[in-house]
C-alpha atoms as a PDB file:
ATOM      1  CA  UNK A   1     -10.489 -15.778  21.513  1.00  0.00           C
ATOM      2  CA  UNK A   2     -11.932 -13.530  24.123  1.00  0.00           C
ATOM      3  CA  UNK A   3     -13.238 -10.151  23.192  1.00  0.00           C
ATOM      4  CA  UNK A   4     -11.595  -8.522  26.577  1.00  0.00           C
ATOM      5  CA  UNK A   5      -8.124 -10.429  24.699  1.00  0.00           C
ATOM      6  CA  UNK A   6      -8.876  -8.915  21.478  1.00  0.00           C
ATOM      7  CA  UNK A   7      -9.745  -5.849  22.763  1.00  0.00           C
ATOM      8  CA  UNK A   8      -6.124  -5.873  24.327  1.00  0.00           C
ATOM      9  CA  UNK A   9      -4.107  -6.642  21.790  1.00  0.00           C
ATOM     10  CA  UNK A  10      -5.927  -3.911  19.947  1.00  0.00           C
ATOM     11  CA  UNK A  11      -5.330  -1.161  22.134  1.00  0.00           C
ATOM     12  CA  UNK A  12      -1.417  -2.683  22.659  1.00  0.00           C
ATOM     13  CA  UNK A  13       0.138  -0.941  19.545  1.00  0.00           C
ATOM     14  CA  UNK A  14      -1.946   2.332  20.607  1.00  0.00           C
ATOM     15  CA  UNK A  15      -0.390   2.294  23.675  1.00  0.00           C
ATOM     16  CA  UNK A  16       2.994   2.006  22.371  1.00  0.00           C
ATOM     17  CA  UNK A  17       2.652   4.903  19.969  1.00  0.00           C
ATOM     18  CA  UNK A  18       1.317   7.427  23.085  1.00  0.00           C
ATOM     19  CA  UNK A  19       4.394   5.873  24.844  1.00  0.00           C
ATOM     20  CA  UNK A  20       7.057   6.961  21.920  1.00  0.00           C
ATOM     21  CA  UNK A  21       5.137  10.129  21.585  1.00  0.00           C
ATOM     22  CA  UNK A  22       5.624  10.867  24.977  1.00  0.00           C
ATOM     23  CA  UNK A  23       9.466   9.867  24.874  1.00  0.00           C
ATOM     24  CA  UNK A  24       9.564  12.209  22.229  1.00  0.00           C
ATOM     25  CA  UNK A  25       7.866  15.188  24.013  1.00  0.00           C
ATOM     26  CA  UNK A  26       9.968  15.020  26.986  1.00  0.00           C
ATOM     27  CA  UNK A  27      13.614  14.394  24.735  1.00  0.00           C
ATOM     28  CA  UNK A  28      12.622  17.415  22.625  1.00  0.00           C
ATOM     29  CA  UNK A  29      11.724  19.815  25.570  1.00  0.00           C
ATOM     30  CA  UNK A  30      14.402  18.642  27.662  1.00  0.00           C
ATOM     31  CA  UNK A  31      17.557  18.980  24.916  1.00  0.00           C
ATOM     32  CA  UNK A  32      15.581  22.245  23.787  1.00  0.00           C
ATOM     33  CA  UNK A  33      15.494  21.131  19.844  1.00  0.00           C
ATOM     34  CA  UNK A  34      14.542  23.952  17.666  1.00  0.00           C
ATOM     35  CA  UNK A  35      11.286  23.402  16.124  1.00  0.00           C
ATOM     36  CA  UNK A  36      12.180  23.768  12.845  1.00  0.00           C
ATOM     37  CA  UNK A  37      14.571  20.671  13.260  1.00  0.00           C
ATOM     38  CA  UNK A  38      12.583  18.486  15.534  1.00  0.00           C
ATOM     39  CA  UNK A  39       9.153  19.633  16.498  1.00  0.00           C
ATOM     40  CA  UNK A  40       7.525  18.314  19.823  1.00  0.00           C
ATOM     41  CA  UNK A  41       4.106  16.561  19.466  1.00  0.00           C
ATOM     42  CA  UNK A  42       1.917  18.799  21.408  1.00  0.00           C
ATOM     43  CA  UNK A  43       3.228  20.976  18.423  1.00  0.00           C
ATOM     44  CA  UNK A  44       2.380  18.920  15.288  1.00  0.00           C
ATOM     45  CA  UNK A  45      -0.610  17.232  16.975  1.00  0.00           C
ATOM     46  CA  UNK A  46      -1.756  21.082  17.387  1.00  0.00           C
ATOM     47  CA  UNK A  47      -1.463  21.808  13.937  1.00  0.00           C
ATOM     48  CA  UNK A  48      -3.053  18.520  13.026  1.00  0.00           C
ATOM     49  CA  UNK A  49      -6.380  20.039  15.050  1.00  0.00           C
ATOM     50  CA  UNK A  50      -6.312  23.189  13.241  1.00  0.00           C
ATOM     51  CA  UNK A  51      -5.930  22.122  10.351  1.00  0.00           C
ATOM     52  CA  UNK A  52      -8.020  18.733  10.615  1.00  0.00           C
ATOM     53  CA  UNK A  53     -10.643  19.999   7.790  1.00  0.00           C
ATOM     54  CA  UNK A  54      -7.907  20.909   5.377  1.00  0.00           C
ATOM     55  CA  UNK A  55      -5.861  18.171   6.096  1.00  0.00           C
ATOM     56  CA  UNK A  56      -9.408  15.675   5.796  1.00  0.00           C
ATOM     57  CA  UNK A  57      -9.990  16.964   1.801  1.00  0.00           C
ATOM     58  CA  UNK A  58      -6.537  16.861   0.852  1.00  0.00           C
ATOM     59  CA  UNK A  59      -6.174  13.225   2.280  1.00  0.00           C
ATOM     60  CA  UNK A  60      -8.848  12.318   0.857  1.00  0.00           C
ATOM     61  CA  UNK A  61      -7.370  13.009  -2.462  1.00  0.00           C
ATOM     62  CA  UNK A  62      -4.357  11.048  -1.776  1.00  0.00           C
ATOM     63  CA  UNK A  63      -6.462   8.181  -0.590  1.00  0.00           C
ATOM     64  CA  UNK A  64      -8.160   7.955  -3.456  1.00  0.00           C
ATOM     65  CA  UNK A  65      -5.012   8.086  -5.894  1.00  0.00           C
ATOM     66  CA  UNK A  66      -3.521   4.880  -3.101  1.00  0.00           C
ATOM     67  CA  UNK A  67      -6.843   2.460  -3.951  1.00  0.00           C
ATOM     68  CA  UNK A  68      -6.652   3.899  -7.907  1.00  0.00           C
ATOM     69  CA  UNK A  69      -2.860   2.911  -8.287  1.00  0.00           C
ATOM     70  CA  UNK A  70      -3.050  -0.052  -5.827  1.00  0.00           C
ATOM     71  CA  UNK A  71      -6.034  -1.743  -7.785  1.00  0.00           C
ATOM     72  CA  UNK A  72      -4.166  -0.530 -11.036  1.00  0.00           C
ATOM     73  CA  UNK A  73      -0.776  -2.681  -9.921  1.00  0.00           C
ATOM     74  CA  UNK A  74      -2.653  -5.650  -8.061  1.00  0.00           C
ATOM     75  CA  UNK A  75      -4.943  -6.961 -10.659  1.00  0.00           C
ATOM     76  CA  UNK A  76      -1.917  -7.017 -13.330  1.00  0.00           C
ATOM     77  CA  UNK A  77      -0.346  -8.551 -11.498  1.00  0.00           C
ATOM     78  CA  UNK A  78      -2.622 -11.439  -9.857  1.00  0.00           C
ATOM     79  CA  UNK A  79      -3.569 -12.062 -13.772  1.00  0.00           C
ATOM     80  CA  UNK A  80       0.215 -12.085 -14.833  1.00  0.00           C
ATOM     81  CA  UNK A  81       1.583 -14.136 -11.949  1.00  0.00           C
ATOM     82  CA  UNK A  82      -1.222 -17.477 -12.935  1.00  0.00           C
ATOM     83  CA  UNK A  83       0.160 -17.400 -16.001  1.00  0.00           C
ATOM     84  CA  UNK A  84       3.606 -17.285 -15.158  1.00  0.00           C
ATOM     85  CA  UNK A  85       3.192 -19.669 -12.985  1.00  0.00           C
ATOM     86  CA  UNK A  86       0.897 -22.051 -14.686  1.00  0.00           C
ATOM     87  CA  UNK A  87       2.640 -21.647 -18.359  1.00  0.00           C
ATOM     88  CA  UNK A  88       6.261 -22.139 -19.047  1.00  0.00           C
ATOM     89  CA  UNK A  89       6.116 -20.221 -22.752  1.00  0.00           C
ATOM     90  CA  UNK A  90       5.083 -17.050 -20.222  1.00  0.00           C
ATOM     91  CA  UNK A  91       7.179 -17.684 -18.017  1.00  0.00           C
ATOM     92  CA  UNK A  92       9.473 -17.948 -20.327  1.00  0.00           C
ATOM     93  CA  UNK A  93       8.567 -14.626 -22.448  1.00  0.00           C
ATOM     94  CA  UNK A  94       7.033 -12.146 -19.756  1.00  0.00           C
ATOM     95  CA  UNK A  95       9.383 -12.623 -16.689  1.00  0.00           C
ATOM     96  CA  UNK A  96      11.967 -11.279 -18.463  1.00  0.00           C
ATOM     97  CA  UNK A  97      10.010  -8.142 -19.438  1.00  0.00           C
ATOM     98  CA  UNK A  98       8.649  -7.293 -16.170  1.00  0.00           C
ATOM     99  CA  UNK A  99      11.558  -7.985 -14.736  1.00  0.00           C
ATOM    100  CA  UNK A 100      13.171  -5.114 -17.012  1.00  0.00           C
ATOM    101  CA  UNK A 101       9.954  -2.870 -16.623  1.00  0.00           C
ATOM    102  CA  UNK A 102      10.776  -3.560 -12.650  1.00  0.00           C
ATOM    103  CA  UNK A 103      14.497  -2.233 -12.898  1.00  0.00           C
ATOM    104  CA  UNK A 104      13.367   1.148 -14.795  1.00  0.00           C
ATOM    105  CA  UNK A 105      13.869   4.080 -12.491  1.00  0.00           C
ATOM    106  CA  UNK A 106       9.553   4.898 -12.391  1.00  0.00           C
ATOM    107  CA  UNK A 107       9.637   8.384 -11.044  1.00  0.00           C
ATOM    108  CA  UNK A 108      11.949   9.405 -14.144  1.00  0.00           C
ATOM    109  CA  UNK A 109       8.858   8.550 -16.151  1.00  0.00           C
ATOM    110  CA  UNK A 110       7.194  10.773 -14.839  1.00  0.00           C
ATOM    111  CA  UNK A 111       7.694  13.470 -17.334  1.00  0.00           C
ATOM    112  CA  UNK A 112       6.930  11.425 -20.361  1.00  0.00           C
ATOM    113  CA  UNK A 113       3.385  10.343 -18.422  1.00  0.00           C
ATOM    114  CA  UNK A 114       2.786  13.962 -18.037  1.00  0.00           C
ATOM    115  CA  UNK A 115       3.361  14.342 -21.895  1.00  0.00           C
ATOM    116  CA  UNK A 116       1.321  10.826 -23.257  1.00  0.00           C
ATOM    117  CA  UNK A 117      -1.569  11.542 -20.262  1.00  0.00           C
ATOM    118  CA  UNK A 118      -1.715  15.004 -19.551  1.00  0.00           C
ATOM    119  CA  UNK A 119      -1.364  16.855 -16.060  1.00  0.00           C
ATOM    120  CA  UNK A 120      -4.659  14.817 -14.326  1.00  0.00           C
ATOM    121  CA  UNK A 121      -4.543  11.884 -12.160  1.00  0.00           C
ATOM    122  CA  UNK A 122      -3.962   9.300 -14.519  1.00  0.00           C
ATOM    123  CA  UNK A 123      -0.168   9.550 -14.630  1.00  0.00           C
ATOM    124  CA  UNK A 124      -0.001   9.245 -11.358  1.00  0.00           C
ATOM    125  CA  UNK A 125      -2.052   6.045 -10.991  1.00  0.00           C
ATOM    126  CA  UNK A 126      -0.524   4.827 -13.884  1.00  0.00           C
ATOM    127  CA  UNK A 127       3.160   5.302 -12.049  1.00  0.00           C
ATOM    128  CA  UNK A 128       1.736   3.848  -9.072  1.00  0.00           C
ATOM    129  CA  UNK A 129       0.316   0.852 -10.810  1.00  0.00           C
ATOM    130  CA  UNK A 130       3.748   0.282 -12.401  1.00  0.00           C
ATOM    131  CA  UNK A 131       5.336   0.379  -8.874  1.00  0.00           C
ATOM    132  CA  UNK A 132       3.193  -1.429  -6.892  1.00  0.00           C
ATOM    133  CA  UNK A 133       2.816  -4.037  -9.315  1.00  0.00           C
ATOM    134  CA  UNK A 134       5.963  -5.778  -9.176  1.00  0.00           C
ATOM    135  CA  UNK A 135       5.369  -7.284  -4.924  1.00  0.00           C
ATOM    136  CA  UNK A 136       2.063  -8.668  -6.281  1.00  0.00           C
ATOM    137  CA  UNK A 137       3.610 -10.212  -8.913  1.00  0.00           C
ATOM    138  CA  UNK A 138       5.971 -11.899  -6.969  1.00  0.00           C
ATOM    139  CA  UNK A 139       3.933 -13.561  -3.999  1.00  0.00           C
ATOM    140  CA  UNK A 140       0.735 -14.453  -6.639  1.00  0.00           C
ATOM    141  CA  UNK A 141       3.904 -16.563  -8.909  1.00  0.00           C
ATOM    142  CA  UNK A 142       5.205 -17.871  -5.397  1.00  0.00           C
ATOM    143  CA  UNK A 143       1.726 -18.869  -4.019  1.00  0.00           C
ATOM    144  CA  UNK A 144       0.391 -20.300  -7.771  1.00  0.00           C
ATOM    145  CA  UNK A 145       3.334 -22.438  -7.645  1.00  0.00           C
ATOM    146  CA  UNK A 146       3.019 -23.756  -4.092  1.00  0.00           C
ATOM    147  CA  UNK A 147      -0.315 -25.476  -4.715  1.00  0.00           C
ATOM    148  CA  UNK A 148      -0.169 -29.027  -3.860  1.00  0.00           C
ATOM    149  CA  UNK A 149       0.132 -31.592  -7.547  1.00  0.00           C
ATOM    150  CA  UNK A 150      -2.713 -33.587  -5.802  1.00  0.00           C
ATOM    151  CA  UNK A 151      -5.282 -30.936  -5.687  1.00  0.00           C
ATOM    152  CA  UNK A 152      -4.941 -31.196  -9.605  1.00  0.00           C
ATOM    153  CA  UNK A 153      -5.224 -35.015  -9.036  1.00  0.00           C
ATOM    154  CA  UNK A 154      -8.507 -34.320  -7.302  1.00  0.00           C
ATOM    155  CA  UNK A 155     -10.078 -32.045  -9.842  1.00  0.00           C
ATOM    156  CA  UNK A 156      -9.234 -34.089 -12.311  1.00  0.00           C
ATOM    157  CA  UNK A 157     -10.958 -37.171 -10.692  1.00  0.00           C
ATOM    158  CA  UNK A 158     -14.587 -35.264  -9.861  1.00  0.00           C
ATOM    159  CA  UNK A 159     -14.484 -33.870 -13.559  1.00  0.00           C
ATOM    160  CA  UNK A 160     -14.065 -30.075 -13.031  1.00  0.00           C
ATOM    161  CA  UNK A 161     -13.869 -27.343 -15.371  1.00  0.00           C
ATOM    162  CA  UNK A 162     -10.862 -24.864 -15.803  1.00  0.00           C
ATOM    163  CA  UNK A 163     -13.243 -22.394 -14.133  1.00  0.00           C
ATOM    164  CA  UNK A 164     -14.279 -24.097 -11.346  1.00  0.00           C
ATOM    165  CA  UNK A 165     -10.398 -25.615 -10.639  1.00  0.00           C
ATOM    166  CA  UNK A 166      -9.068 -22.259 -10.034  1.00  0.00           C
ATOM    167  CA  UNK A 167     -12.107 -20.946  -8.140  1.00  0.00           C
ATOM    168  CA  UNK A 168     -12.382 -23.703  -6.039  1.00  0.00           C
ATOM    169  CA  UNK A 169      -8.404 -24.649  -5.541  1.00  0.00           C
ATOM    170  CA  UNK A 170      -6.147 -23.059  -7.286  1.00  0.00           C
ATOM    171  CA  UNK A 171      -7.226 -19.353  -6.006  1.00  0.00           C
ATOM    172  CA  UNK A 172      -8.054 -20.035  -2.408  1.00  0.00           C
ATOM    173  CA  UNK A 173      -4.577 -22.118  -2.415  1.00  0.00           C
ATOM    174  CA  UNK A 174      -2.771 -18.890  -3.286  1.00  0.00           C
ATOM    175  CA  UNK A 175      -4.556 -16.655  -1.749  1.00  0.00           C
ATOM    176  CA  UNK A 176      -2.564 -16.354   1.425  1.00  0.00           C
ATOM    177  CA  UNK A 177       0.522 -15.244  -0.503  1.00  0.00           C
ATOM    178  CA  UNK A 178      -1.114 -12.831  -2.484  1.00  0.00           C
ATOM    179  CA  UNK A 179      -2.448 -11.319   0.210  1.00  0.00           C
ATOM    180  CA  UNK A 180       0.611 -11.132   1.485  1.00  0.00           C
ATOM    181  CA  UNK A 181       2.333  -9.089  -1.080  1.00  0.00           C
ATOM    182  CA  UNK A 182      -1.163  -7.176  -1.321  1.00  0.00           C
ATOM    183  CA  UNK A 183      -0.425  -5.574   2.603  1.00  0.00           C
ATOM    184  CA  UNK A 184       3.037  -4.894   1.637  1.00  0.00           C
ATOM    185  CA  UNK A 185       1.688  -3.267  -1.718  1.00  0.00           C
ATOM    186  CA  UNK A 186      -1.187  -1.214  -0.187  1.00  0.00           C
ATOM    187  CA  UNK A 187       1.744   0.561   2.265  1.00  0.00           C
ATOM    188  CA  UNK A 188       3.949   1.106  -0.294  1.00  0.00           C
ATOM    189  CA  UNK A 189       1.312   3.014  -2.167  1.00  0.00           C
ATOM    190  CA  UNK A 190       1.022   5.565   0.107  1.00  0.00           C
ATOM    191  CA  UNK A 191       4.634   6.828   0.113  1.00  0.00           C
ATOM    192  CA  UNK A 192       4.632   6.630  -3.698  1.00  0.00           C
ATOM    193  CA  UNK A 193       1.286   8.218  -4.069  1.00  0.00           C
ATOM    194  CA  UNK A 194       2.775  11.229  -1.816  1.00  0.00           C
ATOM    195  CA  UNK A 195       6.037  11.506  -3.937  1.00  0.00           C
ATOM    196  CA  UNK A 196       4.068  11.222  -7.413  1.00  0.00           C
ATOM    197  CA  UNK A 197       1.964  14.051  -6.036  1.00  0.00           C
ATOM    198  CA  UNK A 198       4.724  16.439  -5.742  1.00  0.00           C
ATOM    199  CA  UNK A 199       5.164  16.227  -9.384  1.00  0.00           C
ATOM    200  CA  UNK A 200       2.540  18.503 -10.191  1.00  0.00           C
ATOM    201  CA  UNK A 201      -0.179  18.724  -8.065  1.00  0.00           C
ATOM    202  CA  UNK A 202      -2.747  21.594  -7.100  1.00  0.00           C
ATOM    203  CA  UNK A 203      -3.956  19.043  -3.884  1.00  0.00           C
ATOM    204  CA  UNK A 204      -3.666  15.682  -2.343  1.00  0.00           C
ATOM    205  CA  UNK A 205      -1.011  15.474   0.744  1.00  0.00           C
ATOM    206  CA  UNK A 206       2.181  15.820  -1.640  1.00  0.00           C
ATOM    207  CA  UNK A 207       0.929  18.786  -2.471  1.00  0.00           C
ATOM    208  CA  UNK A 208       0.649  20.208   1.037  1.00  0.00           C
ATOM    209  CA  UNK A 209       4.295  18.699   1.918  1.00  0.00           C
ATOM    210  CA  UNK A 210       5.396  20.735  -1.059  1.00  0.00           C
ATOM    211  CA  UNK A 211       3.887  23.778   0.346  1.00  0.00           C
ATOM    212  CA  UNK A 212       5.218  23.103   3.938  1.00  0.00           C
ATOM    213  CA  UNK A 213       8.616  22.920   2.802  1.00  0.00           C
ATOM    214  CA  UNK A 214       8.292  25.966   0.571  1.00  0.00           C
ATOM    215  CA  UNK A 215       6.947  27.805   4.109  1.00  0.00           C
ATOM    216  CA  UNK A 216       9.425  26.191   6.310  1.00  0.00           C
ATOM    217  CA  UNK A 217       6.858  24.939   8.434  1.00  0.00           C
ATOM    218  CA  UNK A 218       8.188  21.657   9.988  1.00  0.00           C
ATOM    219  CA  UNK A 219       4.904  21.394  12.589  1.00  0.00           C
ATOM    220  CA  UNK A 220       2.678  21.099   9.588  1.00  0.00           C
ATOM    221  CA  UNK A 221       4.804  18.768   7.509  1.00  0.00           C
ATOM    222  CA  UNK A 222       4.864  16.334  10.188  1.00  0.00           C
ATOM    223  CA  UNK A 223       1.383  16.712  10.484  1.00  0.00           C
ATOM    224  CA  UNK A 224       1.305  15.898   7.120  1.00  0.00           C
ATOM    225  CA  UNK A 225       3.042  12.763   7.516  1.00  0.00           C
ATOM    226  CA  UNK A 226       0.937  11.845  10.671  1.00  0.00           C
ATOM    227  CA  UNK A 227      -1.873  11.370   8.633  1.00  0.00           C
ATOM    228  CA  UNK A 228      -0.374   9.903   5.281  1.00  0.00           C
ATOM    229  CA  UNK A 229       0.310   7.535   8.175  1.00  0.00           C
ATOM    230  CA  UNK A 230      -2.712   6.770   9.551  1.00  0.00           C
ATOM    231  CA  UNK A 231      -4.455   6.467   5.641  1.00  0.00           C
ATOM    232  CA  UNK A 232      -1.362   3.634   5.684  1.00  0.00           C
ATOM    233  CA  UNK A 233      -2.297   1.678   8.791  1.00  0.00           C
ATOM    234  CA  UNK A 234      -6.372   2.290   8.203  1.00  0.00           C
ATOM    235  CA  UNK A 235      -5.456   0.678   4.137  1.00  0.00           C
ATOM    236  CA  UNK A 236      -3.104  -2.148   5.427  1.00  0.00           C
ATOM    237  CA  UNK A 237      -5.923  -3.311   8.645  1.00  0.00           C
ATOM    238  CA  UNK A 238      -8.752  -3.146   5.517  1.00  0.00           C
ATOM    239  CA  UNK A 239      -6.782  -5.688   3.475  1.00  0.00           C
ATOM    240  CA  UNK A 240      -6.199  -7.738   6.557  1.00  0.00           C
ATOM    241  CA  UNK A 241      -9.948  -7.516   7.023  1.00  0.00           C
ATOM    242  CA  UNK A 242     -10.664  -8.259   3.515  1.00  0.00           C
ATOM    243  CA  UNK A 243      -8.092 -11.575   3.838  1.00  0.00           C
ATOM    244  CA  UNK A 244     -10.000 -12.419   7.319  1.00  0.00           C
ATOM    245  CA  UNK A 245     -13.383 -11.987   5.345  1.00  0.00           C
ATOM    246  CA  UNK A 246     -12.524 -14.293   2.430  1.00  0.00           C
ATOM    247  CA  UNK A 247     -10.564 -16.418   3.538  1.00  0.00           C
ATOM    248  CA  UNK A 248     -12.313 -17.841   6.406  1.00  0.00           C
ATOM    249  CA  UNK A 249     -10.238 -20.844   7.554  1.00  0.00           C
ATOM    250  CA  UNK A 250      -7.342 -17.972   7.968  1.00  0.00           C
ATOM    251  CA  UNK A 251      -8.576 -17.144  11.613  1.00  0.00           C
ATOM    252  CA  UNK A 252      -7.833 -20.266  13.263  1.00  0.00           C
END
């Protein structure tokens, strides 16, 4: 592929986004929408500028908490989806339980994680872990289970080791659908990072939402949410980037 083609289909979801913003700016001017129901862009985006510096700590913050609770619910659940899939007796013991753990209501934990963990971060990346671990789960059992009975045939026949049978075909053989719940996990740690942070939180972008709803001040909330966002596409194109970079034979 071209770079002037990738270059294009690159800038093609940029340009859509300046085209809805620009719907937007000429619907709210034109049906006069008060600005505490429905600000305009040019009024967000201007809060966004002046309070880029503000809105750059606190994100980082938040970002921070995302790769905390998203590594916290991922590796769980890479681990627990082999053996699921490779063992009957666990599939047979710990499907059940997760699936129960999976129906709990999580943010109503949230006050007994305050009490058992205190009022830092690790409640919150604890109840992101538990959220985010479940879609994991899921595609790592699906793609485990996928792999082709001959591969096994194969290692069998050239004498390999339990070790080098998953490295070599079991894991690359499952990778695509665990990376495919990982991009739906990595975006759905960003909204629960945000809500988890309005818990109790001195900082971090639930924090500032809190505040801009206390304030009234619908500009800066959905300047707020621009950039929780942007941390959500920037996340999701690094784990494509991370599939593209380990899993070679993926870009053809």
């Amino acid at each position: 592929m071209s770079t002037g083609i990738r270059t294009s289909r690159a800038l093609e979801p940029v340009l859509w986004f300046a085209g809805l913003l620009l719907i937007w700016q000429i619907l709210v001017r034109a049906f006069e929408v008060p600005i505490f129901v429905l600000p305009a862009p040019t009024d967000f985006l201007a809060d966004l500028i002046e309070e880029r510096h503000r809105l750059a700590l606190h994100g980082l913050i938040t970002t921070k908490l995302i790769l905390y609770g998203f590594i916290a619910g991922a590796l769980p659940g890479v681990v627990l989806g082999y053996l699921i899939a490779k063992f009957r007796l666990a599939e047979q013991i710990l499907y059940p339980i997760v699936v129960f753990i999976q129906g709990l209501p999580k943010i109503t934990l949230a006050p007994l994680m305050l009490v058992w963990f205190g009022f830092a971060d690790t409640p919150k990346v604890i109840l992101t872990g538990l959220i985010t671990f479940f879609p994991v789960l899921v595609d790592s059992v699906a793609g485990f289970k996928s792999i082709d009975p001959r591969q096994y045939y194969l290692s069998k026949s050239v004498g390999a080791s339990w070790w080098q049978t998953f490295r070599l075909f079991e894991l690359p053989s499952a990778a695509p659908q665990i990376f495919s719940g990982l991009r739906i996990t990595i975006v759905i740690a960003v909204t629960v990072v945000i809500v988890v942070e309005w818990l109790n939180s001195q900082n971090g972008l639930g924090y500032l939402v809190l505040r801009a709803m206390d304030g009234t001040n619908t500009p800066f909330l959905f300047a707020i949410l621009f950039v929780a966002s942007l941390i959500g596409v920037v996340l999701s194109f690094g784990v494509a980037f991370l599939e593209r970079l380990l899993l070679p034979w993926r870009r053809i």
